[in-house]
PDB file of N, CA and C in Angstrom:
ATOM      1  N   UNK A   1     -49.312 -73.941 -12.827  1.00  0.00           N
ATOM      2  CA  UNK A   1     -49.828 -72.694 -13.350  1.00  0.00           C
ATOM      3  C   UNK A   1     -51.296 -72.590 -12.943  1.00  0.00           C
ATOM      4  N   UNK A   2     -51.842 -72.014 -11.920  1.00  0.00           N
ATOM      5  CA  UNK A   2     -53.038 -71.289 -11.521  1.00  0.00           C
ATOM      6  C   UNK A   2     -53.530 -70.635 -12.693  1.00  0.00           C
ATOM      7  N   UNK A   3     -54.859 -70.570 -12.691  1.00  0.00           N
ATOM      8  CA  UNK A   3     -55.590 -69.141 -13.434  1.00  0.00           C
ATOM      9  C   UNK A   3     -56.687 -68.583 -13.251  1.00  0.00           C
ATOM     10  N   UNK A   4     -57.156 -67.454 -12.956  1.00  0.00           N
ATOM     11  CA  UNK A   4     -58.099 -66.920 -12.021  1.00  0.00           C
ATOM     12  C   UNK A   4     -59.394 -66.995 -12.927  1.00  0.00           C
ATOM     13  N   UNK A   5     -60.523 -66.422 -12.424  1.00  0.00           N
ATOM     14  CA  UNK A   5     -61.927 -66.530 -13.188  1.00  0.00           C
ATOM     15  C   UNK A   5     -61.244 -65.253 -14.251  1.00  0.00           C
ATOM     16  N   UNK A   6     -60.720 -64.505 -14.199  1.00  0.00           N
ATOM     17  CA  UNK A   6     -60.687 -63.023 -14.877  1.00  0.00           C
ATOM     18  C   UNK A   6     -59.290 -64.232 -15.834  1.00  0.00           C
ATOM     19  N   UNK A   7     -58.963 -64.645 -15.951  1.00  0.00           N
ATOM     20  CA  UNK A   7     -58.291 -65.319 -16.723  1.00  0.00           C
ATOM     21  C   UNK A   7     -58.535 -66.553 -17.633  1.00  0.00           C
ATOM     22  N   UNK A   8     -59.749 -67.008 -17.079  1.00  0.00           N
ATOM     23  CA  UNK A   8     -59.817 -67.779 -18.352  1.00  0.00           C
ATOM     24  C   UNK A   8     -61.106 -67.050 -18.724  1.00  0.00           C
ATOM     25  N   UNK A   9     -61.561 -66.079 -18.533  1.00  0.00           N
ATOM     26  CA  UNK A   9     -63.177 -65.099 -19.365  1.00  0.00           C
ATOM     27  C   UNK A   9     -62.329 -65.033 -20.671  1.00  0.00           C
ATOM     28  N   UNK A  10     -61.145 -65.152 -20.510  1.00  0.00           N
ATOM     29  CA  UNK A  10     -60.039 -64.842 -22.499  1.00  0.00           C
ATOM     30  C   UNK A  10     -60.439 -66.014 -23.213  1.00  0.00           C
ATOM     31  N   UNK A  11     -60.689 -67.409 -22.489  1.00  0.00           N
ATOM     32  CA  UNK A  11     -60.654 -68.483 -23.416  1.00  0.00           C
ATOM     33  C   UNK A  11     -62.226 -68.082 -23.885  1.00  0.00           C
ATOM     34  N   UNK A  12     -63.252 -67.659 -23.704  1.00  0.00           N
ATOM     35  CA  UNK A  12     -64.660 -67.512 -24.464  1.00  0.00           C
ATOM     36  C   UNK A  12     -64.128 -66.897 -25.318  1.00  0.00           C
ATOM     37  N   UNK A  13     -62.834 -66.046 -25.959  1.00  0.00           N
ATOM     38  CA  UNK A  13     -63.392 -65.381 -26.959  1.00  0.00           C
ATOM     39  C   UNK A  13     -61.989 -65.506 -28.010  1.00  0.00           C
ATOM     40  N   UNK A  14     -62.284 -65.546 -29.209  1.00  0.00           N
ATOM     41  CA  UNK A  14     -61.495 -66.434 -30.147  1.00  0.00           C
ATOM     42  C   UNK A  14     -60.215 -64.870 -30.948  1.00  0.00           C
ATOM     43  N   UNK A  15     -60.796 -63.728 -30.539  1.00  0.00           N
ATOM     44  CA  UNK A  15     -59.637 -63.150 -31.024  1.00  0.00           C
ATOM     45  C   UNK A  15     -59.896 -61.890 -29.892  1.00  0.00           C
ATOM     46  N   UNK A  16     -58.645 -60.973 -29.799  1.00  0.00           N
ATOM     47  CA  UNK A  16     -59.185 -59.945 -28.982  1.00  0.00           C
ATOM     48  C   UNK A  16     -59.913 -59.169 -29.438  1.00  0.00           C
ATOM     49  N   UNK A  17     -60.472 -58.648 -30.770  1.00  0.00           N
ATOM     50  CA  UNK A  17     -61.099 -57.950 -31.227  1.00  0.00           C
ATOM     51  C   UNK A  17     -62.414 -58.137 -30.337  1.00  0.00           C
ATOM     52  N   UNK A  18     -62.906 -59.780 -30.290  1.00  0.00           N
ATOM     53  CA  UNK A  18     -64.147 -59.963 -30.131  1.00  0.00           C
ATOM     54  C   UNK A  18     -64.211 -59.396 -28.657  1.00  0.00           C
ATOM     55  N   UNK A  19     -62.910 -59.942 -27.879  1.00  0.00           N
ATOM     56  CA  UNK A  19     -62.914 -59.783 -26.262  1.00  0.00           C
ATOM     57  C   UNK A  19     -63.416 -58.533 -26.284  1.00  0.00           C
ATOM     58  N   UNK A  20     -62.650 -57.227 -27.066  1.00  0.00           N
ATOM     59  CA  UNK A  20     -62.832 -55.622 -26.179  1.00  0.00           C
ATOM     60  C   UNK A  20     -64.646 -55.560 -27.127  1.00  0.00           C
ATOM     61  N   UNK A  21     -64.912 -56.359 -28.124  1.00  0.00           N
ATOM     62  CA  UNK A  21     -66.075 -55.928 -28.552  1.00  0.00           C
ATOM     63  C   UNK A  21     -67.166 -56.233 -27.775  1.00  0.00           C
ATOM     64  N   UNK A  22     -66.775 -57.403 -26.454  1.00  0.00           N
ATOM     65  CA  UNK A  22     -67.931 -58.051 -25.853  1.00  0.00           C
ATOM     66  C   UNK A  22     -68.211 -57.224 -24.447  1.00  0.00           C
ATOM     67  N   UNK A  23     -66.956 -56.056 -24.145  1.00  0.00           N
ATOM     68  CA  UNK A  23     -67.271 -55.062 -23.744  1.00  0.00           C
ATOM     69  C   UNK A  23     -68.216 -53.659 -23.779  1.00  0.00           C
ATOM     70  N   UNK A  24     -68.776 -53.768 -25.468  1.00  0.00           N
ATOM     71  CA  UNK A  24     -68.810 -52.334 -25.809  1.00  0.00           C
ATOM     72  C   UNK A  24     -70.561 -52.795 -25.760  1.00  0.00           C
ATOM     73  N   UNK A  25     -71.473 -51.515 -25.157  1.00  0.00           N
ATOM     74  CA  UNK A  25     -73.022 -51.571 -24.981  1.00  0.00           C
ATOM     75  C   UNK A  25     -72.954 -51.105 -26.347  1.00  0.00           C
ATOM     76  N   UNK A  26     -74.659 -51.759 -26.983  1.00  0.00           N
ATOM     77  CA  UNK A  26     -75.326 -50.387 -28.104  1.00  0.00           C
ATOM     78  C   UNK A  26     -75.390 -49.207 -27.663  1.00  0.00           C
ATOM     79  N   UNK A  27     -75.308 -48.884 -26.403  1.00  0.00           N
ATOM     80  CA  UNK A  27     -75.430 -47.458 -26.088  1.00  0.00           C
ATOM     81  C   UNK A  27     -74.203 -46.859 -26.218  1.00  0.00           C
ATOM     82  N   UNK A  28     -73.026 -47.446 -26.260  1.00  0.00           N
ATOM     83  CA  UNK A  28     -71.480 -46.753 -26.715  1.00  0.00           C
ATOM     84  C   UNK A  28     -71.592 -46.977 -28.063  1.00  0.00           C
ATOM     85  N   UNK A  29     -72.223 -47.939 -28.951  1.00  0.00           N
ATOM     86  CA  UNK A  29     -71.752 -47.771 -30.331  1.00  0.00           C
ATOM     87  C   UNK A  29     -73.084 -46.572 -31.243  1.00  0.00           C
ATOM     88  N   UNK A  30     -74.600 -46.262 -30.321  1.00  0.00           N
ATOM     89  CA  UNK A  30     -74.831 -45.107 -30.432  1.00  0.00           C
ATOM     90  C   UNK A  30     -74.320 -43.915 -30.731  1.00  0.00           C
ATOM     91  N   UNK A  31     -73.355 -43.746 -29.479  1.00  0.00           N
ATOM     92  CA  UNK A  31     -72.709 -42.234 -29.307  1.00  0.00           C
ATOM     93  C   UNK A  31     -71.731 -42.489 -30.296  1.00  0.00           C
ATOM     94  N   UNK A  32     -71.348 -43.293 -30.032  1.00  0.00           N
ATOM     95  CA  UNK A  32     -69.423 -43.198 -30.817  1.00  0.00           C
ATOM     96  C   UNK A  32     -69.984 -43.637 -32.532  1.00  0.00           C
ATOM     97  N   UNK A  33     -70.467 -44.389 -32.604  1.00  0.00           N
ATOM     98  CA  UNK A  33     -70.856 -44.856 -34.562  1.00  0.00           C
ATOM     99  C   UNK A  33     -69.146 -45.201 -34.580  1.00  0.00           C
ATOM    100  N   UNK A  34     -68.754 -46.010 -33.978  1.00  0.00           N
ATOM    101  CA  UNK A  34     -67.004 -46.216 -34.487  1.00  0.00           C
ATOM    102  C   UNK A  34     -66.622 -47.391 -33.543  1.00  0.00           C
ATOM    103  N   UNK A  35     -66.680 -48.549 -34.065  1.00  0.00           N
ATOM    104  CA  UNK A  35     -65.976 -50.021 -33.544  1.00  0.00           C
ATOM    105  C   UNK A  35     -64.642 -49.469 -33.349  1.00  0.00           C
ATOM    106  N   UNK A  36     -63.734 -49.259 -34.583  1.00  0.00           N
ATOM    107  CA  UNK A  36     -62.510 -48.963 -33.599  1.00  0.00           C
ATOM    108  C   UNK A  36     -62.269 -47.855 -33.000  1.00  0.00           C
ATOM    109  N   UNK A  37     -62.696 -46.584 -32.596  1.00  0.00           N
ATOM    110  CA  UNK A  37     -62.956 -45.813 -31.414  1.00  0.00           C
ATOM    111  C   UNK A  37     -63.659 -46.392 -30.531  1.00  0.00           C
ATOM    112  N   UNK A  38     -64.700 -47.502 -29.852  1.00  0.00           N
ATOM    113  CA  UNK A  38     -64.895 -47.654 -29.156  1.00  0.00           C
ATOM    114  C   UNK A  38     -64.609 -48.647 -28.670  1.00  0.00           C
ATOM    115  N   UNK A  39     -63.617 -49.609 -29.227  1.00  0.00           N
ATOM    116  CA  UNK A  39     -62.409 -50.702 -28.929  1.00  0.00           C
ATOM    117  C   UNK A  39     -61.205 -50.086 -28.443  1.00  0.00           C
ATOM    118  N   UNK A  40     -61.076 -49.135 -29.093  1.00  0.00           N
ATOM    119  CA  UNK A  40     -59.789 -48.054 -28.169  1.00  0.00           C
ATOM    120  C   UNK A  40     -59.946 -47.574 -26.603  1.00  0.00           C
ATOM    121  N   UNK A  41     -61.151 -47.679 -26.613  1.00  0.00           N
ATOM    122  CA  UNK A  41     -61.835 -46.669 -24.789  1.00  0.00           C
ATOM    123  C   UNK A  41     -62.029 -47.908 -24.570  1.00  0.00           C
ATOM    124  N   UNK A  42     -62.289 -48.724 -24.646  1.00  0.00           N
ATOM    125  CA  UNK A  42     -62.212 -49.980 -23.926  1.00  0.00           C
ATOM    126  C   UNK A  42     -60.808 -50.596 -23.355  1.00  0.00           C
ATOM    127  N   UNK A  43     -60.005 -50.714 -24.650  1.00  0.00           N
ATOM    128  CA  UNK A  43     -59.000 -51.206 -23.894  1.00  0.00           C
ATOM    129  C   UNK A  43     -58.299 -50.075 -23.489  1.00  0.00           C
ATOM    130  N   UNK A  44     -58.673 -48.299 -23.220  1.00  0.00           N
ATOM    131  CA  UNK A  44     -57.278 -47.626 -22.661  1.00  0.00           C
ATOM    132  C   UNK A  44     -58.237 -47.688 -20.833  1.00  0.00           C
ATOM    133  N   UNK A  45     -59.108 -48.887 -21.118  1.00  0.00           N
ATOM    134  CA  UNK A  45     -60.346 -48.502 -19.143  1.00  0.00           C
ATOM    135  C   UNK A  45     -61.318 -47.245 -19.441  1.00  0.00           C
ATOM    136  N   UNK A  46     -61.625 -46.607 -20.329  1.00  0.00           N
ATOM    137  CA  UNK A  46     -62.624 -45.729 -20.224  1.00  0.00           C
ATOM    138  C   UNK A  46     -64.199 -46.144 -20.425  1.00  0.00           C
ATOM    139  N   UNK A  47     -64.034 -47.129 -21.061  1.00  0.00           N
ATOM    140  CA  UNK A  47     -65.397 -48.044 -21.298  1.00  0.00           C
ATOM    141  C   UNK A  47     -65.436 -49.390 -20.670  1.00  0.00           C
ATOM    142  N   UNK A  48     -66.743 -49.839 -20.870  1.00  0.00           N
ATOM    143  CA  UNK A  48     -66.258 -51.389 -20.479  1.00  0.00           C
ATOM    144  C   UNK A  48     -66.647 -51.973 -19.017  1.00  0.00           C
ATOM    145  N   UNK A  49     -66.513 -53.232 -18.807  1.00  0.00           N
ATOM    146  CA  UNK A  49     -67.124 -53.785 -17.330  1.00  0.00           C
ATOM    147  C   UNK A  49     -65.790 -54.192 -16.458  1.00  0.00           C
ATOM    148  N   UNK A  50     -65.349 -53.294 -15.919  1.00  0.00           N
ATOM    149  CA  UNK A  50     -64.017 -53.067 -15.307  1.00  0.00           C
ATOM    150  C   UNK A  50     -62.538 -53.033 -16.118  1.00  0.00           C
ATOM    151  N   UNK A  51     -61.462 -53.168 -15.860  1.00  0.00           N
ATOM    152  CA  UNK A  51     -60.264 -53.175 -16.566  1.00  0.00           C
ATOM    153  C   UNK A  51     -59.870 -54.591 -17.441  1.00  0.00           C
ATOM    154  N   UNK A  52     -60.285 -53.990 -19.001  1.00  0.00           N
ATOM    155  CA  UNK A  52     -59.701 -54.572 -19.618  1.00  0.00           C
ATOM    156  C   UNK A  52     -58.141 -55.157 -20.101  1.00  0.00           C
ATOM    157  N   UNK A  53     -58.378 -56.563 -20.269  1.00  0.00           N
ATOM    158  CA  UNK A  53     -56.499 -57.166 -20.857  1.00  0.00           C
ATOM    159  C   UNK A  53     -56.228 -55.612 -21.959  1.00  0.00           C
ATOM    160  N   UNK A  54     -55.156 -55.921 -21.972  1.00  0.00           N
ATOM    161  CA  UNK A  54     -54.130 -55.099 -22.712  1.00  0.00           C
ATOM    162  C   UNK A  54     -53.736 -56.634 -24.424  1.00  0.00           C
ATOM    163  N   UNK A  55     -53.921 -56.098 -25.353  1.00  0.00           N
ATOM    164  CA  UNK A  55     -53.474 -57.166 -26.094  1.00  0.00           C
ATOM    165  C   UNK A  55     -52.386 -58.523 -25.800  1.00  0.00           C
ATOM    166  N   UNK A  56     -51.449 -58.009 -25.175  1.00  0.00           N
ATOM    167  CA  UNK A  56     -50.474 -58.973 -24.908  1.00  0.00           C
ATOM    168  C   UNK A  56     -50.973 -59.729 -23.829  1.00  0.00           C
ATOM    169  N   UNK A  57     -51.214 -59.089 -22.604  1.00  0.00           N
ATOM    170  CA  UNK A  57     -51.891 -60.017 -21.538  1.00  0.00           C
ATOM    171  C   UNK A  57     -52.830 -60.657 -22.109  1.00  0.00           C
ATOM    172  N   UNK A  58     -54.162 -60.234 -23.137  1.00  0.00           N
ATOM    173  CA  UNK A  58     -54.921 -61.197 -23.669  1.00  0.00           C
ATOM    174  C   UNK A  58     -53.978 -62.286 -23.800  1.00  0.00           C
ATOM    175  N   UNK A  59     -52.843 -62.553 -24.948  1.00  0.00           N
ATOM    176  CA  UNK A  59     -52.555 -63.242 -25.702  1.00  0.00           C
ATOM    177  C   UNK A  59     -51.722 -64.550 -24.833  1.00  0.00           C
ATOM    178  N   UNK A  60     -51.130 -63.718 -24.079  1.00  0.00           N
ATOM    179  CA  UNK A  60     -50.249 -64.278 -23.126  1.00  0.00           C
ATOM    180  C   UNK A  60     -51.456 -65.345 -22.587  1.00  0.00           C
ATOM    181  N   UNK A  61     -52.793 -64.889 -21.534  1.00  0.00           N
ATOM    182  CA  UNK A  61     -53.760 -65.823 -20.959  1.00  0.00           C
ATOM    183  C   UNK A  61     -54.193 -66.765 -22.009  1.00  0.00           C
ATOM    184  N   UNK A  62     -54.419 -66.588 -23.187  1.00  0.00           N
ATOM    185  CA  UNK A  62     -54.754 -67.472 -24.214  1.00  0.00           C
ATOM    186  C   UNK A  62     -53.104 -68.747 -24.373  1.00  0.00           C
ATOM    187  N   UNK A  63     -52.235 -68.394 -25.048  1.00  0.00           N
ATOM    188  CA  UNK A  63     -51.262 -69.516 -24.603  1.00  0.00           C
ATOM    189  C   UNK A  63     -51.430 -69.833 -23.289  1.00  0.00           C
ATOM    190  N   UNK A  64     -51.428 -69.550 -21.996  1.00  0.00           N
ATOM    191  CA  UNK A  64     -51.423 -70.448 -21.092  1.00  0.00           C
ATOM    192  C   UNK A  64     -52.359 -71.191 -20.469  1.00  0.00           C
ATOM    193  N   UNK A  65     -53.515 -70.937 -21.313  1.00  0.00           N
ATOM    194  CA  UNK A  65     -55.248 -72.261 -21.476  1.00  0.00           C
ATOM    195  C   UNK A  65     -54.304 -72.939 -22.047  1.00  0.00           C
ATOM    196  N   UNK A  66     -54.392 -72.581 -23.139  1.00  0.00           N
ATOM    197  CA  UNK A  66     -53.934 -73.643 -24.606  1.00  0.00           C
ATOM    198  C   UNK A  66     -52.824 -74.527 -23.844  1.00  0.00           C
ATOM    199  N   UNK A  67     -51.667 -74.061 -23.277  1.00  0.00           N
ATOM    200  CA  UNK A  67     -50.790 -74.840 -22.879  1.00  0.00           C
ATOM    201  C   UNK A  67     -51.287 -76.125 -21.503  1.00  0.00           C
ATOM    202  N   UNK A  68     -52.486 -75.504 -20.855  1.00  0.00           N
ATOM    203  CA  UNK A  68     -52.863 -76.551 -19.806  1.00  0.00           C
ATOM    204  C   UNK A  68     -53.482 -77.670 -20.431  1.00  0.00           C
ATOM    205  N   UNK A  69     -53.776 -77.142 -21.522  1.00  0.00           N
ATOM    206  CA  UNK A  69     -55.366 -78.059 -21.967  1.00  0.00           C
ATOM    207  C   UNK A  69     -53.963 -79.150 -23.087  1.00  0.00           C
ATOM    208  N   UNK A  70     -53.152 -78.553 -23.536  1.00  0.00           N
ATOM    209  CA  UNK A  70     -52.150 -79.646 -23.880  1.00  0.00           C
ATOM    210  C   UNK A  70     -51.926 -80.704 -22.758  1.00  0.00           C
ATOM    211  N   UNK A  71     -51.491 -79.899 -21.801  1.00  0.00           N
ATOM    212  CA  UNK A  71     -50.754 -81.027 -20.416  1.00  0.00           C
ATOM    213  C   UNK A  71     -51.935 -81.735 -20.028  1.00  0.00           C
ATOM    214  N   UNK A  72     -53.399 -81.140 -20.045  1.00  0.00           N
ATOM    215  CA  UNK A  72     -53.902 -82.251 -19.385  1.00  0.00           C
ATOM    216  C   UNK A  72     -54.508 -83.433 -20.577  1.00  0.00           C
ATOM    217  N   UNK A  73     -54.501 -83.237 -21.398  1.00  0.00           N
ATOM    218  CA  UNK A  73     -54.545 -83.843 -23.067  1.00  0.00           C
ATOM    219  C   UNK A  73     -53.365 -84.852 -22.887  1.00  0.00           C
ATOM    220  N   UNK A  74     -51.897 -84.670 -22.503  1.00  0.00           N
ATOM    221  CA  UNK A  74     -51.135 -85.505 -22.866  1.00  0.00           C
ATOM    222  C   UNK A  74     -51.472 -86.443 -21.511  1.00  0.00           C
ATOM    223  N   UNK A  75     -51.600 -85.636 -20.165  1.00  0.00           N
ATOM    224  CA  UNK A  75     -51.508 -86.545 -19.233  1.00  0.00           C
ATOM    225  C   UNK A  75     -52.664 -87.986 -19.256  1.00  0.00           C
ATOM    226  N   UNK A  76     -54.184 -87.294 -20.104  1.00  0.00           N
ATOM    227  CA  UNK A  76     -54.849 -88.321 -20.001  1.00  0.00           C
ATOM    228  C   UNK A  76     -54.252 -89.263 -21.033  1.00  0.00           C
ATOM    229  N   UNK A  77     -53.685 -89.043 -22.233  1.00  0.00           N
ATOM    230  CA  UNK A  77     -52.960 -89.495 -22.980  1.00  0.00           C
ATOM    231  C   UNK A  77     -52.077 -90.644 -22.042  1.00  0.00           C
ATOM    232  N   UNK A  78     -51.711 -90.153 -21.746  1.00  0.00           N
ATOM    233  CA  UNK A  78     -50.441 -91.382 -20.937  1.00  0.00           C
ATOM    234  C   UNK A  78     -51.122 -92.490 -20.117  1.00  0.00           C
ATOM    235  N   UNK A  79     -52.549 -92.028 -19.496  1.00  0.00           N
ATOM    236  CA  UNK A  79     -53.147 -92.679 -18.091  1.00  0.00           C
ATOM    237  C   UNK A  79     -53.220 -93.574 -19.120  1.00  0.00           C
ATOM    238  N   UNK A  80     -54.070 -93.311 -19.884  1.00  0.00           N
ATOM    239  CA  UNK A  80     -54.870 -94.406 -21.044  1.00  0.00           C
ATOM    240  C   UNK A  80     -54.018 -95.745 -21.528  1.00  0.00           C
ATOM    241  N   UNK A  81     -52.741 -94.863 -22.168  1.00  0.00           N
ATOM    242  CA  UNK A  81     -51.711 -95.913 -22.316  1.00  0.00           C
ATOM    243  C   UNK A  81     -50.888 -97.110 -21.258  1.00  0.00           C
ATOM    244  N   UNK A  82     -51.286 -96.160 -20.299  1.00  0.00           N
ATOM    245  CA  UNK A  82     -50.309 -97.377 -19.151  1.00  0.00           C
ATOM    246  C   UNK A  82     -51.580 -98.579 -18.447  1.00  0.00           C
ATOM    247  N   UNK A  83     -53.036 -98.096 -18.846  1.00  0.00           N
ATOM    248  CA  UNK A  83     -54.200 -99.161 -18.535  1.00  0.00           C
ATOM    249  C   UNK A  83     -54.376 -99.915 -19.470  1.00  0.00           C
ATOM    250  N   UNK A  84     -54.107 -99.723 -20.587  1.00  0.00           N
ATOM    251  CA  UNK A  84     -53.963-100.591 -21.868  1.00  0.00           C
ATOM    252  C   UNK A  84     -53.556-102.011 -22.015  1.00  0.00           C
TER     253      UNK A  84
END
């Protein structure tokens, strides 16, 4: 399982709320005065620093960190045990 730079920028951020929030300038929460209106234009691409994940793709890139960082967790796991 590969994962690109635009794929693990998901593991910095601990829920998607924060992800589409780390999109939004003071100058959008100026105009708009509305976190969730301006979490909405973010994730439909109207705001933001190019095309934002879609919730599921967030979630989806988040299990598949989590799942590498298991495999490479167990693999050092094993090295350890067989030098023992």
């Amino acid at each position: 399982m590969e994962l690109d730079a635009k794929s693990l920028e998901v593991d910095k951020f601990e829920t998607y709320e924060d992800y589409l929030d780390s999109q939004i300038s003071k100058k959008d929460m100026y105009y708009l005065s509305d976190q969730t209106l301006a979490r909405q234009l973010v994730e439909l691409g109207y705001r933001g620093t190019g095309e934002a994940f879609k919730r599921e793709e967030f979630e989806r890139r988040k299990r598949e960190i989590e799942e590498l960082r298991r495999n490479a967790l167990s693999k050092n796991t094993q090295v350890y045990e067989i030098e023992c």
